[in-house]
PDB file of N, CA and C in Angstrom:
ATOM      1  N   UNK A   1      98.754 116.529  91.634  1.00  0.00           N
ATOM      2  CA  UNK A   1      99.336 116.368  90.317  1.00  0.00           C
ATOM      3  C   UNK A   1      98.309 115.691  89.417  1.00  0.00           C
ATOM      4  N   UNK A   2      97.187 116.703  88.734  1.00  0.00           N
ATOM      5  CA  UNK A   2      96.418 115.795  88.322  1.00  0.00           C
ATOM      6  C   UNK A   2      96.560 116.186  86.571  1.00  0.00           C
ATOM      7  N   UNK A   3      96.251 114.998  85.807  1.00  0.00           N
ATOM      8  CA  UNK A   3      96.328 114.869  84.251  1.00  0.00           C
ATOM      9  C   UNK A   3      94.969 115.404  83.840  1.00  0.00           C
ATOM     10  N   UNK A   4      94.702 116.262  83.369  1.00  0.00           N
ATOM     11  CA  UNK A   4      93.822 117.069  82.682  1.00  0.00           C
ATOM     12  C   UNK A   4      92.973 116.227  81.607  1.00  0.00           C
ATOM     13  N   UNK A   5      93.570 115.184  80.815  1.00  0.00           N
ATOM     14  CA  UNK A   5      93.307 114.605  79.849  1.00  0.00           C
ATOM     15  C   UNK A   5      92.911 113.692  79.548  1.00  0.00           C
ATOM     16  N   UNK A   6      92.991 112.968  81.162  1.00  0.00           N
ATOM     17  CA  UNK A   6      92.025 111.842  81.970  1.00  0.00           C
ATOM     18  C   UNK A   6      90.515 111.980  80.994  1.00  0.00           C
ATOM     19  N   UNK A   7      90.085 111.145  80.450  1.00  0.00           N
ATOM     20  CA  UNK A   7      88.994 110.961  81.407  1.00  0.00           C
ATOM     21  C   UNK A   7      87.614 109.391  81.743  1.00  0.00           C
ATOM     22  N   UNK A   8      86.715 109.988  81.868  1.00  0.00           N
ATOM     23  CA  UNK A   8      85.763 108.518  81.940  1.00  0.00           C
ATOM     24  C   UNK A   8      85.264 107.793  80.782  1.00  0.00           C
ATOM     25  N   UNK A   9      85.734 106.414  80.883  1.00  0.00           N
ATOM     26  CA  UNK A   9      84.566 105.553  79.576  1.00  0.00           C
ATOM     27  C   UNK A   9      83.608 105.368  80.467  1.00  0.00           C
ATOM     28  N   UNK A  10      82.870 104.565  79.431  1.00  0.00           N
ATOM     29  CA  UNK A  10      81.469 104.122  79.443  1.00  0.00           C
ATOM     30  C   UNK A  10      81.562 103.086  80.754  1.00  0.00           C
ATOM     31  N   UNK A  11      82.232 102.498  81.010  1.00  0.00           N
ATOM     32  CA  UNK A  11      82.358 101.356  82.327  1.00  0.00           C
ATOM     33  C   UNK A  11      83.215 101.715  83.810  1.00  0.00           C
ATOM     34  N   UNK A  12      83.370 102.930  83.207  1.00  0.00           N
ATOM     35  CA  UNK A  12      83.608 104.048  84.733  1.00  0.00           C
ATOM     36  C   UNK A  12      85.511 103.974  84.813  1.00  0.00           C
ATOM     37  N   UNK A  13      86.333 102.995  84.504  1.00  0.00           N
ATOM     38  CA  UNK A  13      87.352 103.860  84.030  1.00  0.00           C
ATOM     39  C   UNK A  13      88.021 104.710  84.037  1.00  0.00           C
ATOM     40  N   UNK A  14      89.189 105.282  84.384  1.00  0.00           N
ATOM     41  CA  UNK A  14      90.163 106.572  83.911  1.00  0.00           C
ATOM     42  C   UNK A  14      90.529 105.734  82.281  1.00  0.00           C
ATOM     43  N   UNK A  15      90.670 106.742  81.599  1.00  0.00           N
ATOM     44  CA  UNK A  15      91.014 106.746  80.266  1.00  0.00           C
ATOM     45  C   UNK A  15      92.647 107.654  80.222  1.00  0.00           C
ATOM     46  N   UNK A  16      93.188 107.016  79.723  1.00  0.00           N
ATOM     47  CA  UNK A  16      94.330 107.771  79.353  1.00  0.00           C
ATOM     48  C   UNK A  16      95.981 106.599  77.964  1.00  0.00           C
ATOM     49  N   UNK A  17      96.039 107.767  77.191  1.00  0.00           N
ATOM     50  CA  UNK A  17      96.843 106.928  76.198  1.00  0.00           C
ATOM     51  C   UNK A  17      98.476 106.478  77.014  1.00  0.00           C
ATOM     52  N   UNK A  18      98.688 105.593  76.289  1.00  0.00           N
ATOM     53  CA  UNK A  18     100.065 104.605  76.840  1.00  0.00           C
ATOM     54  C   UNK A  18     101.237 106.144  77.102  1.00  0.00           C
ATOM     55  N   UNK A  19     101.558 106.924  76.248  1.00  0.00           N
ATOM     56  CA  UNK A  19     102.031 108.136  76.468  1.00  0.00           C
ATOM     57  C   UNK A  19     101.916 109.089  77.870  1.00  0.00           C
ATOM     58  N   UNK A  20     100.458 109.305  78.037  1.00  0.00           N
ATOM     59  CA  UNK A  20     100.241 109.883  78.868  1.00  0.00           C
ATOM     60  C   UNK A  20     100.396 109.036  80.066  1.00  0.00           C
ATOM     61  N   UNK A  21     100.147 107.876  79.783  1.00  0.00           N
ATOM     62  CA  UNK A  21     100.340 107.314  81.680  1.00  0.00           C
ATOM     63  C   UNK A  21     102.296 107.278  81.704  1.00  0.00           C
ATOM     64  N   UNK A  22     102.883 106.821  80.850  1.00  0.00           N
ATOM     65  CA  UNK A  22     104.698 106.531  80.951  1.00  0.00           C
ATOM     66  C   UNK A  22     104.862 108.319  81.318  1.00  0.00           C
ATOM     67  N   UNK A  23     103.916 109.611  80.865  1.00  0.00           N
ATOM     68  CA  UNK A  23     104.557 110.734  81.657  1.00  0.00           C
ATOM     69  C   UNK A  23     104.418 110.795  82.821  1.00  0.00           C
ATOM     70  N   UNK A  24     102.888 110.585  82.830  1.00  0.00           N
ATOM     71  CA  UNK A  24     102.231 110.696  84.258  1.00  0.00           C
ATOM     72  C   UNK A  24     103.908 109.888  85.645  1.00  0.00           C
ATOM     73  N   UNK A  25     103.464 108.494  85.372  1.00  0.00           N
ATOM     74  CA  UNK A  25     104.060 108.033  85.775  1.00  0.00           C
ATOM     75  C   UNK A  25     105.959 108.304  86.116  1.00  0.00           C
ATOM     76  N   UNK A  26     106.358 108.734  85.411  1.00  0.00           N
ATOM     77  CA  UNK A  26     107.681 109.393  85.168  1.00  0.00           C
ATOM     78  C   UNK A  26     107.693 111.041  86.346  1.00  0.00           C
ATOM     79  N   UNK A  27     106.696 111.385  86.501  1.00  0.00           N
ATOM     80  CA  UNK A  27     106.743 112.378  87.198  1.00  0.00           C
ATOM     81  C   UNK A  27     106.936 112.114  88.803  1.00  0.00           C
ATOM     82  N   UNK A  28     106.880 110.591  89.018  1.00  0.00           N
ATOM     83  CA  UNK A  28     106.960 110.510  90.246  1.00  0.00           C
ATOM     84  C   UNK A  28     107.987 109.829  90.684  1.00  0.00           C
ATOM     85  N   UNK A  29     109.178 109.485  89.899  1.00  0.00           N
ATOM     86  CA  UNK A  29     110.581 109.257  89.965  1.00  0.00           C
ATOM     87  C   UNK A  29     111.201 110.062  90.307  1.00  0.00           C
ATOM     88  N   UNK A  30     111.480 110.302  91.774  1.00  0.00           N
ATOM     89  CA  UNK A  30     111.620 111.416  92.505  1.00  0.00           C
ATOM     90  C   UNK A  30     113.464 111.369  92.290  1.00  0.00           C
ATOM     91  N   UNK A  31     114.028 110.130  92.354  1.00  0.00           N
ATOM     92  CA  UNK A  31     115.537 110.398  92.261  1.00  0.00           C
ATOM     93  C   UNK A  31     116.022 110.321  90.366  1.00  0.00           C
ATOM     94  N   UNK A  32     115.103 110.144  89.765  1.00  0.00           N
ATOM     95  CA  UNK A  32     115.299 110.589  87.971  1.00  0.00           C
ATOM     96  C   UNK A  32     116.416 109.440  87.503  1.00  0.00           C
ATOM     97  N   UNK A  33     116.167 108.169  88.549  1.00  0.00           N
ATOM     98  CA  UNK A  33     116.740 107.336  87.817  1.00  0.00           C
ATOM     99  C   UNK A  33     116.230 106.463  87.010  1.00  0.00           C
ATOM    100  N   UNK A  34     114.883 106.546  86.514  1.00  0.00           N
ATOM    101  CA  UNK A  34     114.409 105.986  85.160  1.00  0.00           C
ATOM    102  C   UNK A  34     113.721 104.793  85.936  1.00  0.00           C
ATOM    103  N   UNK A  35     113.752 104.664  86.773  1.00  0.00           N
ATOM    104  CA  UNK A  35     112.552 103.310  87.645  1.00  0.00           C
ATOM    105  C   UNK A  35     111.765 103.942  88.555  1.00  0.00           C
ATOM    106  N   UNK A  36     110.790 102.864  88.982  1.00  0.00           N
ATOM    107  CA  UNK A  36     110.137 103.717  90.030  1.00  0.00           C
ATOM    108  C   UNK A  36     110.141 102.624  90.653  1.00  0.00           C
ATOM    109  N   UNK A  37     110.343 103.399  91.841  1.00  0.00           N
ATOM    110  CA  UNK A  37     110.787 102.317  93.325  1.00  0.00           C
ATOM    111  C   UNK A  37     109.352 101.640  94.165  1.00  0.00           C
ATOM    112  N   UNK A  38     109.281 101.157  95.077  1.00  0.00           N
ATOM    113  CA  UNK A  38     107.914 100.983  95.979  1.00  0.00           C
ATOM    114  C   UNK A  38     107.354 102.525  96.427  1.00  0.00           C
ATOM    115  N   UNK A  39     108.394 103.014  97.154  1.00  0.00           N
ATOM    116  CA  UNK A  39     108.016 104.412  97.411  1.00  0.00           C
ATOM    117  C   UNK A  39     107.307 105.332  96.892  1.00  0.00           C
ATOM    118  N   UNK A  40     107.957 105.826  95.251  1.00  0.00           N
ATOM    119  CA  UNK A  40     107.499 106.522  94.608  1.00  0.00           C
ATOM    120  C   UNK A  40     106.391 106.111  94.035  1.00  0.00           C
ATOM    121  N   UNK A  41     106.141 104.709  93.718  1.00  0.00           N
ATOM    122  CA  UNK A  41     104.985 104.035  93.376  1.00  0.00           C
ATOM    123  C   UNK A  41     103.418 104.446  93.967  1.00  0.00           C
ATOM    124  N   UNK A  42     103.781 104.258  95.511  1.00  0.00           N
ATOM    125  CA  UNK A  42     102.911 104.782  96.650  1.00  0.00           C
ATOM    126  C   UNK A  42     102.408 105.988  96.539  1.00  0.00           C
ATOM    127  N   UNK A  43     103.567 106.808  96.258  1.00  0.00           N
ATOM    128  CA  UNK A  43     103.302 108.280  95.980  1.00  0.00           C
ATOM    129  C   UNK A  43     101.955 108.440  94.730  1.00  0.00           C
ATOM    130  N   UNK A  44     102.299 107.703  93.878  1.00  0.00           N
ATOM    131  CA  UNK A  44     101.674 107.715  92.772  1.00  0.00           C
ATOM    132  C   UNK A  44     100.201 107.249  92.714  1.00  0.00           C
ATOM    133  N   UNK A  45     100.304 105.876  93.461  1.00  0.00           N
ATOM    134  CA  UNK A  45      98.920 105.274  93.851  1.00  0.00           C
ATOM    135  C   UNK A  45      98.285 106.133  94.418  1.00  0.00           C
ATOM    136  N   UNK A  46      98.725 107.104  95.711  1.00  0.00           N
ATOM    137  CA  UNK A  46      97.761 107.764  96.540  1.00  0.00           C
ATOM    138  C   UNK A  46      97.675 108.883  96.239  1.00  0.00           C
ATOM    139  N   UNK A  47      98.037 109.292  95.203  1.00  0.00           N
ATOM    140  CA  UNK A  47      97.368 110.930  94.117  1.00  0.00           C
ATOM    141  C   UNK A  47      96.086 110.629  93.607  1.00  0.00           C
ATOM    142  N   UNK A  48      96.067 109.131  92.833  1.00  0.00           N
ATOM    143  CA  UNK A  48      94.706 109.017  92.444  1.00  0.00           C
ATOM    144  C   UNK A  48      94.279 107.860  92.969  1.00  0.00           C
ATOM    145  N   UNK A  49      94.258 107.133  93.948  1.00  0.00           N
ATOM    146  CA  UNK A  49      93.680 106.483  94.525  1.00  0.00           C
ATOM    147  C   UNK A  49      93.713 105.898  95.632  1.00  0.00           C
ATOM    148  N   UNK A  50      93.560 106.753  96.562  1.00  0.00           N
ATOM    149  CA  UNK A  50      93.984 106.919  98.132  1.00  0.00           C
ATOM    150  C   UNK A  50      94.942 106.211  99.124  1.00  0.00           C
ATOM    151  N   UNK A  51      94.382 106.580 100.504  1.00  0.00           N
ATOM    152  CA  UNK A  51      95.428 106.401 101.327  1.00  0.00           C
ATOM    153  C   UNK A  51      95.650 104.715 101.706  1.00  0.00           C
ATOM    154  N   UNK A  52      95.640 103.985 100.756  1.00  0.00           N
ATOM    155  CA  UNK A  52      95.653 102.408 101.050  1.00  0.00           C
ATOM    156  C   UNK A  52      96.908 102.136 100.150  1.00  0.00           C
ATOM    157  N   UNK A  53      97.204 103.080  99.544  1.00  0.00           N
ATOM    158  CA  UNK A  53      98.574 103.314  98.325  1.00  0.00           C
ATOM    159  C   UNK A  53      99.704 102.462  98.829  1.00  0.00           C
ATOM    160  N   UNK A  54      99.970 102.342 100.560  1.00  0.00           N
ATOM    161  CA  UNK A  54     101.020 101.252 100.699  1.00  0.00           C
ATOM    162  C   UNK A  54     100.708 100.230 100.401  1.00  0.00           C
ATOM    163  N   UNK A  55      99.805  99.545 100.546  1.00  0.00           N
ATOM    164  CA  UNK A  55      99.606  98.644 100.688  1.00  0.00           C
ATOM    165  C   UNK A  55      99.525  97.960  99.215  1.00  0.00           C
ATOM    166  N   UNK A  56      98.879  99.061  98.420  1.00  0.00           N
ATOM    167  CA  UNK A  56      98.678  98.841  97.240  1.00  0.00           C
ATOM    168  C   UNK A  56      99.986  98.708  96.269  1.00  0.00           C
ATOM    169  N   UNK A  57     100.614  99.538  96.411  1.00  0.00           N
ATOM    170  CA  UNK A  57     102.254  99.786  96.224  1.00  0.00           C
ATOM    171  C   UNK A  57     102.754  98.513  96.146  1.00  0.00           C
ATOM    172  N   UNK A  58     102.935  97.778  97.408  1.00  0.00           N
ATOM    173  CA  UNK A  58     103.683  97.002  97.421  1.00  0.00           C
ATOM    174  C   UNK A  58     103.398  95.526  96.893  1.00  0.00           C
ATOM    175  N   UNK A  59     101.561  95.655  96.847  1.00  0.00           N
ATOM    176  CA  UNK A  59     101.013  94.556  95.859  1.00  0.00           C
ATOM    177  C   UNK A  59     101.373  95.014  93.990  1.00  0.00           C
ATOM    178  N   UNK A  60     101.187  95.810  93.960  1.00  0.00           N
ATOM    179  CA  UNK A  60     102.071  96.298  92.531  1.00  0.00           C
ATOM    180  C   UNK A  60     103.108  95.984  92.122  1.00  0.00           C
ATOM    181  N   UNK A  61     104.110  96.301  93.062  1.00  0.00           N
ATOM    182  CA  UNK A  61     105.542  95.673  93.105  1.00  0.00           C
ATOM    183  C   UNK A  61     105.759  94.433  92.987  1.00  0.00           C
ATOM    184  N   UNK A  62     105.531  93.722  93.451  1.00  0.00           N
ATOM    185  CA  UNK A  62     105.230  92.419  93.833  1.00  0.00           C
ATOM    186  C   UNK A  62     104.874  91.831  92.720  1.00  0.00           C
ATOM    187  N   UNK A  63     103.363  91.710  91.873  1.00  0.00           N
ATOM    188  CA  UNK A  63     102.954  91.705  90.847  1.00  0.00           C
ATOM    189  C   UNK A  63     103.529  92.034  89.630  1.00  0.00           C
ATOM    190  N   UNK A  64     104.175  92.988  89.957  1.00  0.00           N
ATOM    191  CA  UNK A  64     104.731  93.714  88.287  1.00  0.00           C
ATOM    192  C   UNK A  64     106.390  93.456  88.065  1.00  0.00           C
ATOM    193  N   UNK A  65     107.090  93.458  89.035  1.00  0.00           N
ATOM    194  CA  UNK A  65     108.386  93.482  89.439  1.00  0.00           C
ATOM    195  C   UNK A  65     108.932  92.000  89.087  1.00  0.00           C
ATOM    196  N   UNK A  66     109.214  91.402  87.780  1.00  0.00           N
ATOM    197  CA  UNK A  66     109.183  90.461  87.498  1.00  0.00           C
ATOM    198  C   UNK A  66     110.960  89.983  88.071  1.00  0.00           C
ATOM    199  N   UNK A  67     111.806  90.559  87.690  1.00  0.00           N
ATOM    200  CA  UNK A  67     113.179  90.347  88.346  1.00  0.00           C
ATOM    201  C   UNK A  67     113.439  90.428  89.619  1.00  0.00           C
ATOM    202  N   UNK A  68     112.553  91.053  90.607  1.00  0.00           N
ATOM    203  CA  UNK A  68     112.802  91.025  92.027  1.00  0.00           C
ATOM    204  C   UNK A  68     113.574  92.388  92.844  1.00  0.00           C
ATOM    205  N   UNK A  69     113.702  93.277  91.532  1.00  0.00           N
ATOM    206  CA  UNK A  69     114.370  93.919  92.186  1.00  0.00           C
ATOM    207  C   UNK A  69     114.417  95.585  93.645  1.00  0.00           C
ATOM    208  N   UNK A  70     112.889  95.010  93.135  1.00  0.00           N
ATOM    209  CA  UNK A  70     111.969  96.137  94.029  1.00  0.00           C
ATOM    210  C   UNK A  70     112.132  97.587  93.372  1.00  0.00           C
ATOM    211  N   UNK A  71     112.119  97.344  92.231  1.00  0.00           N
ATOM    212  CA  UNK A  71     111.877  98.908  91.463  1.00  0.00           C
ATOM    213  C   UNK A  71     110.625  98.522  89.931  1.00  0.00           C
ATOM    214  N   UNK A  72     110.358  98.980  89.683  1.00  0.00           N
ATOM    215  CA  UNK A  72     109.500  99.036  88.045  1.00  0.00           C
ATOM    216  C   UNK A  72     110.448  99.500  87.439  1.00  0.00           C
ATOM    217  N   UNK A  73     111.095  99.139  86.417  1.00  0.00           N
ATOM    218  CA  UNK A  73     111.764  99.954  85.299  1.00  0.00           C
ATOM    219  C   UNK A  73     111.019  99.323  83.860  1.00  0.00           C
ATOM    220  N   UNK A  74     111.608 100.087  82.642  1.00  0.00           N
ATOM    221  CA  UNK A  74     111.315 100.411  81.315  1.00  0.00           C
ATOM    222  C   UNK A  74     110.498  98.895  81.302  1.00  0.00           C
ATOM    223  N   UNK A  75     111.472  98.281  81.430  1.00  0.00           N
ATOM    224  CA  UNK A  75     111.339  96.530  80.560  1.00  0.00           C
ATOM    225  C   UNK A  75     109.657  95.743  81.546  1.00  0.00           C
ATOM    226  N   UNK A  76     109.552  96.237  82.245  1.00  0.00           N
ATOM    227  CA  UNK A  76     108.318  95.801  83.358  1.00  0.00           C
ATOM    228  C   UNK A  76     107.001  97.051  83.151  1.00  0.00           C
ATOM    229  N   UNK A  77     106.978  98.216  82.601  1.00  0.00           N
ATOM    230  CA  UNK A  77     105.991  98.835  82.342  1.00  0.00           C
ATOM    231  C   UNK A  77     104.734  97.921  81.865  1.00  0.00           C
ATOM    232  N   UNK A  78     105.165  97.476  80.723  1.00  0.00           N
ATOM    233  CA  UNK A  78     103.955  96.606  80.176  1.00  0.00           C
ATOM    234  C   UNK A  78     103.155  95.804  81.738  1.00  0.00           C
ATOM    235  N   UNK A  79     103.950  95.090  82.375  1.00  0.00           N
ATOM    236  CA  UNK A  79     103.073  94.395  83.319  1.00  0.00           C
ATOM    237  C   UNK A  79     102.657  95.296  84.309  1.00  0.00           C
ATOM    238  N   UNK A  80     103.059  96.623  84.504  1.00  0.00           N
ATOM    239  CA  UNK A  80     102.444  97.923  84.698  1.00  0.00           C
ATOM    240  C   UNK A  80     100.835  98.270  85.024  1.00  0.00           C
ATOM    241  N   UNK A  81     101.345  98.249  83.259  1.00  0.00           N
ATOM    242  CA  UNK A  81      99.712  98.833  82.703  1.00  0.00           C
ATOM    243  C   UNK A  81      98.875  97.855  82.863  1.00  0.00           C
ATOM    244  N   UNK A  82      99.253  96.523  82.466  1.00  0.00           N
ATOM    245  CA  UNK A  82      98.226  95.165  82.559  1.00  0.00           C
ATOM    246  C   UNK A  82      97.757  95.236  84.135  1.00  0.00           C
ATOM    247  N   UNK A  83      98.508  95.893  85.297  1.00  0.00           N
ATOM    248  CA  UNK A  83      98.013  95.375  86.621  1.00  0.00           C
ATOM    249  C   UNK A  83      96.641  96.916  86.610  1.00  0.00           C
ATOM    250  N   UNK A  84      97.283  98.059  86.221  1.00  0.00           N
ATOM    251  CA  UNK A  84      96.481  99.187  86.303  1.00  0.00           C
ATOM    252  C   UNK A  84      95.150  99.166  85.792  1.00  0.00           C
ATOM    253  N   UNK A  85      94.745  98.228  84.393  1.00  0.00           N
ATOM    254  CA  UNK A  85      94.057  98.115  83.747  1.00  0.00           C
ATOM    255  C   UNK A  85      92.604  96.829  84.572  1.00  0.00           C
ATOM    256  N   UNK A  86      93.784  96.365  85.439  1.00  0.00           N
ATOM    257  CA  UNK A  86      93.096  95.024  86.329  1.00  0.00           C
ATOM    258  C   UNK A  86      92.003  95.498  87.140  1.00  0.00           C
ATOM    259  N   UNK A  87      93.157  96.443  88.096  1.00  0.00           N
ATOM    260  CA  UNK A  87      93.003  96.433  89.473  1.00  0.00           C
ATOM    261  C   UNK A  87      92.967  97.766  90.156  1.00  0.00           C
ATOM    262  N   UNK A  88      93.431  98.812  89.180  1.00  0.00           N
ATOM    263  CA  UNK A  88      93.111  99.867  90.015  1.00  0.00           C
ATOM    264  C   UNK A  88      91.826 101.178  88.763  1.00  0.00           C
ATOM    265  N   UNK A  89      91.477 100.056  88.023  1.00  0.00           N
ATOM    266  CA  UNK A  89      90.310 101.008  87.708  1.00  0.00           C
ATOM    267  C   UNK A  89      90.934 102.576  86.261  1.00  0.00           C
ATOM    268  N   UNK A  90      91.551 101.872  85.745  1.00  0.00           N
ATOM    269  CA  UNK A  90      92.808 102.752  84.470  1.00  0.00           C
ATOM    270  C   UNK A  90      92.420 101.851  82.950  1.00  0.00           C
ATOM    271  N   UNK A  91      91.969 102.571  82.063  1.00  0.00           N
ATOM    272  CA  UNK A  91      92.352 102.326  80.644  1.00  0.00           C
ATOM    273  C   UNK A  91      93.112 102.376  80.007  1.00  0.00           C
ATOM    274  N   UNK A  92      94.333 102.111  79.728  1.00  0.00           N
ATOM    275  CA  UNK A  92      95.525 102.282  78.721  1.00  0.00           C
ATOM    276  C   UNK A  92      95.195 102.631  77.305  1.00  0.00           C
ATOM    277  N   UNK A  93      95.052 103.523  76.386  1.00  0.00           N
ATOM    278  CA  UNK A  93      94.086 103.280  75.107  1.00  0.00           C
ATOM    279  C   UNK A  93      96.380 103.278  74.204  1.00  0.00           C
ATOM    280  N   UNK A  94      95.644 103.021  73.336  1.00  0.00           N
ATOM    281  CA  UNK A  94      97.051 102.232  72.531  1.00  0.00           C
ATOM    282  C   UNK A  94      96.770 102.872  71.107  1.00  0.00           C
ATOM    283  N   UNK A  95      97.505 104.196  71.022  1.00  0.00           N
ATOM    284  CA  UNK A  95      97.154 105.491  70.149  1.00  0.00           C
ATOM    285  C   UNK A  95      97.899 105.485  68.992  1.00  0.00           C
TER     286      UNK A  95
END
């Protein structure tokens, strides 16, 4: 499932606008209830950035999941993008 529209800055980077990552991301809400769980998270990590995605997943969760509830929803995106932008090598550009 790859985004076409990706692509590299100057400091090596995925590039992609706040839009395109909330679709991206939305595509891997496998039960379409508007969060994304640890699971689907995983799923997501290890499309573009391999098979360590559990592990990574669940440091995401963890990190981003400010209520505890072991899902990402709407209101937690922002700390989302701030961890993506950290730690897994993602530009958010703000269009």
């Amino acid at each position: 499932m790859a985004i076409k529209s990706w692509s590299i800055c100057a400091v090596g980077k995925r590039e992609m606008t706040m839009d395109e990552f909330m679709r991206w991301m939305k595509k891997f809400d496998a039960d379409k209830d508007g969060k994304i769980s640890r699971e689907e998270l995983a799923d997501a990590v290890r499309v573009s950035w391999g098979w360590l995605a559990r592990l990574k997943a669940k440091q995401v969760v963890r990190t981003v999941d400010r209520n505890g509830n072991g899902y990402i929803d709407d209101s937690e995106i922002k700390n989302l993008v701030e961890f993506a932008e950290k730690h897994l090598g993602v530009r958010i550009l703000n269009l």
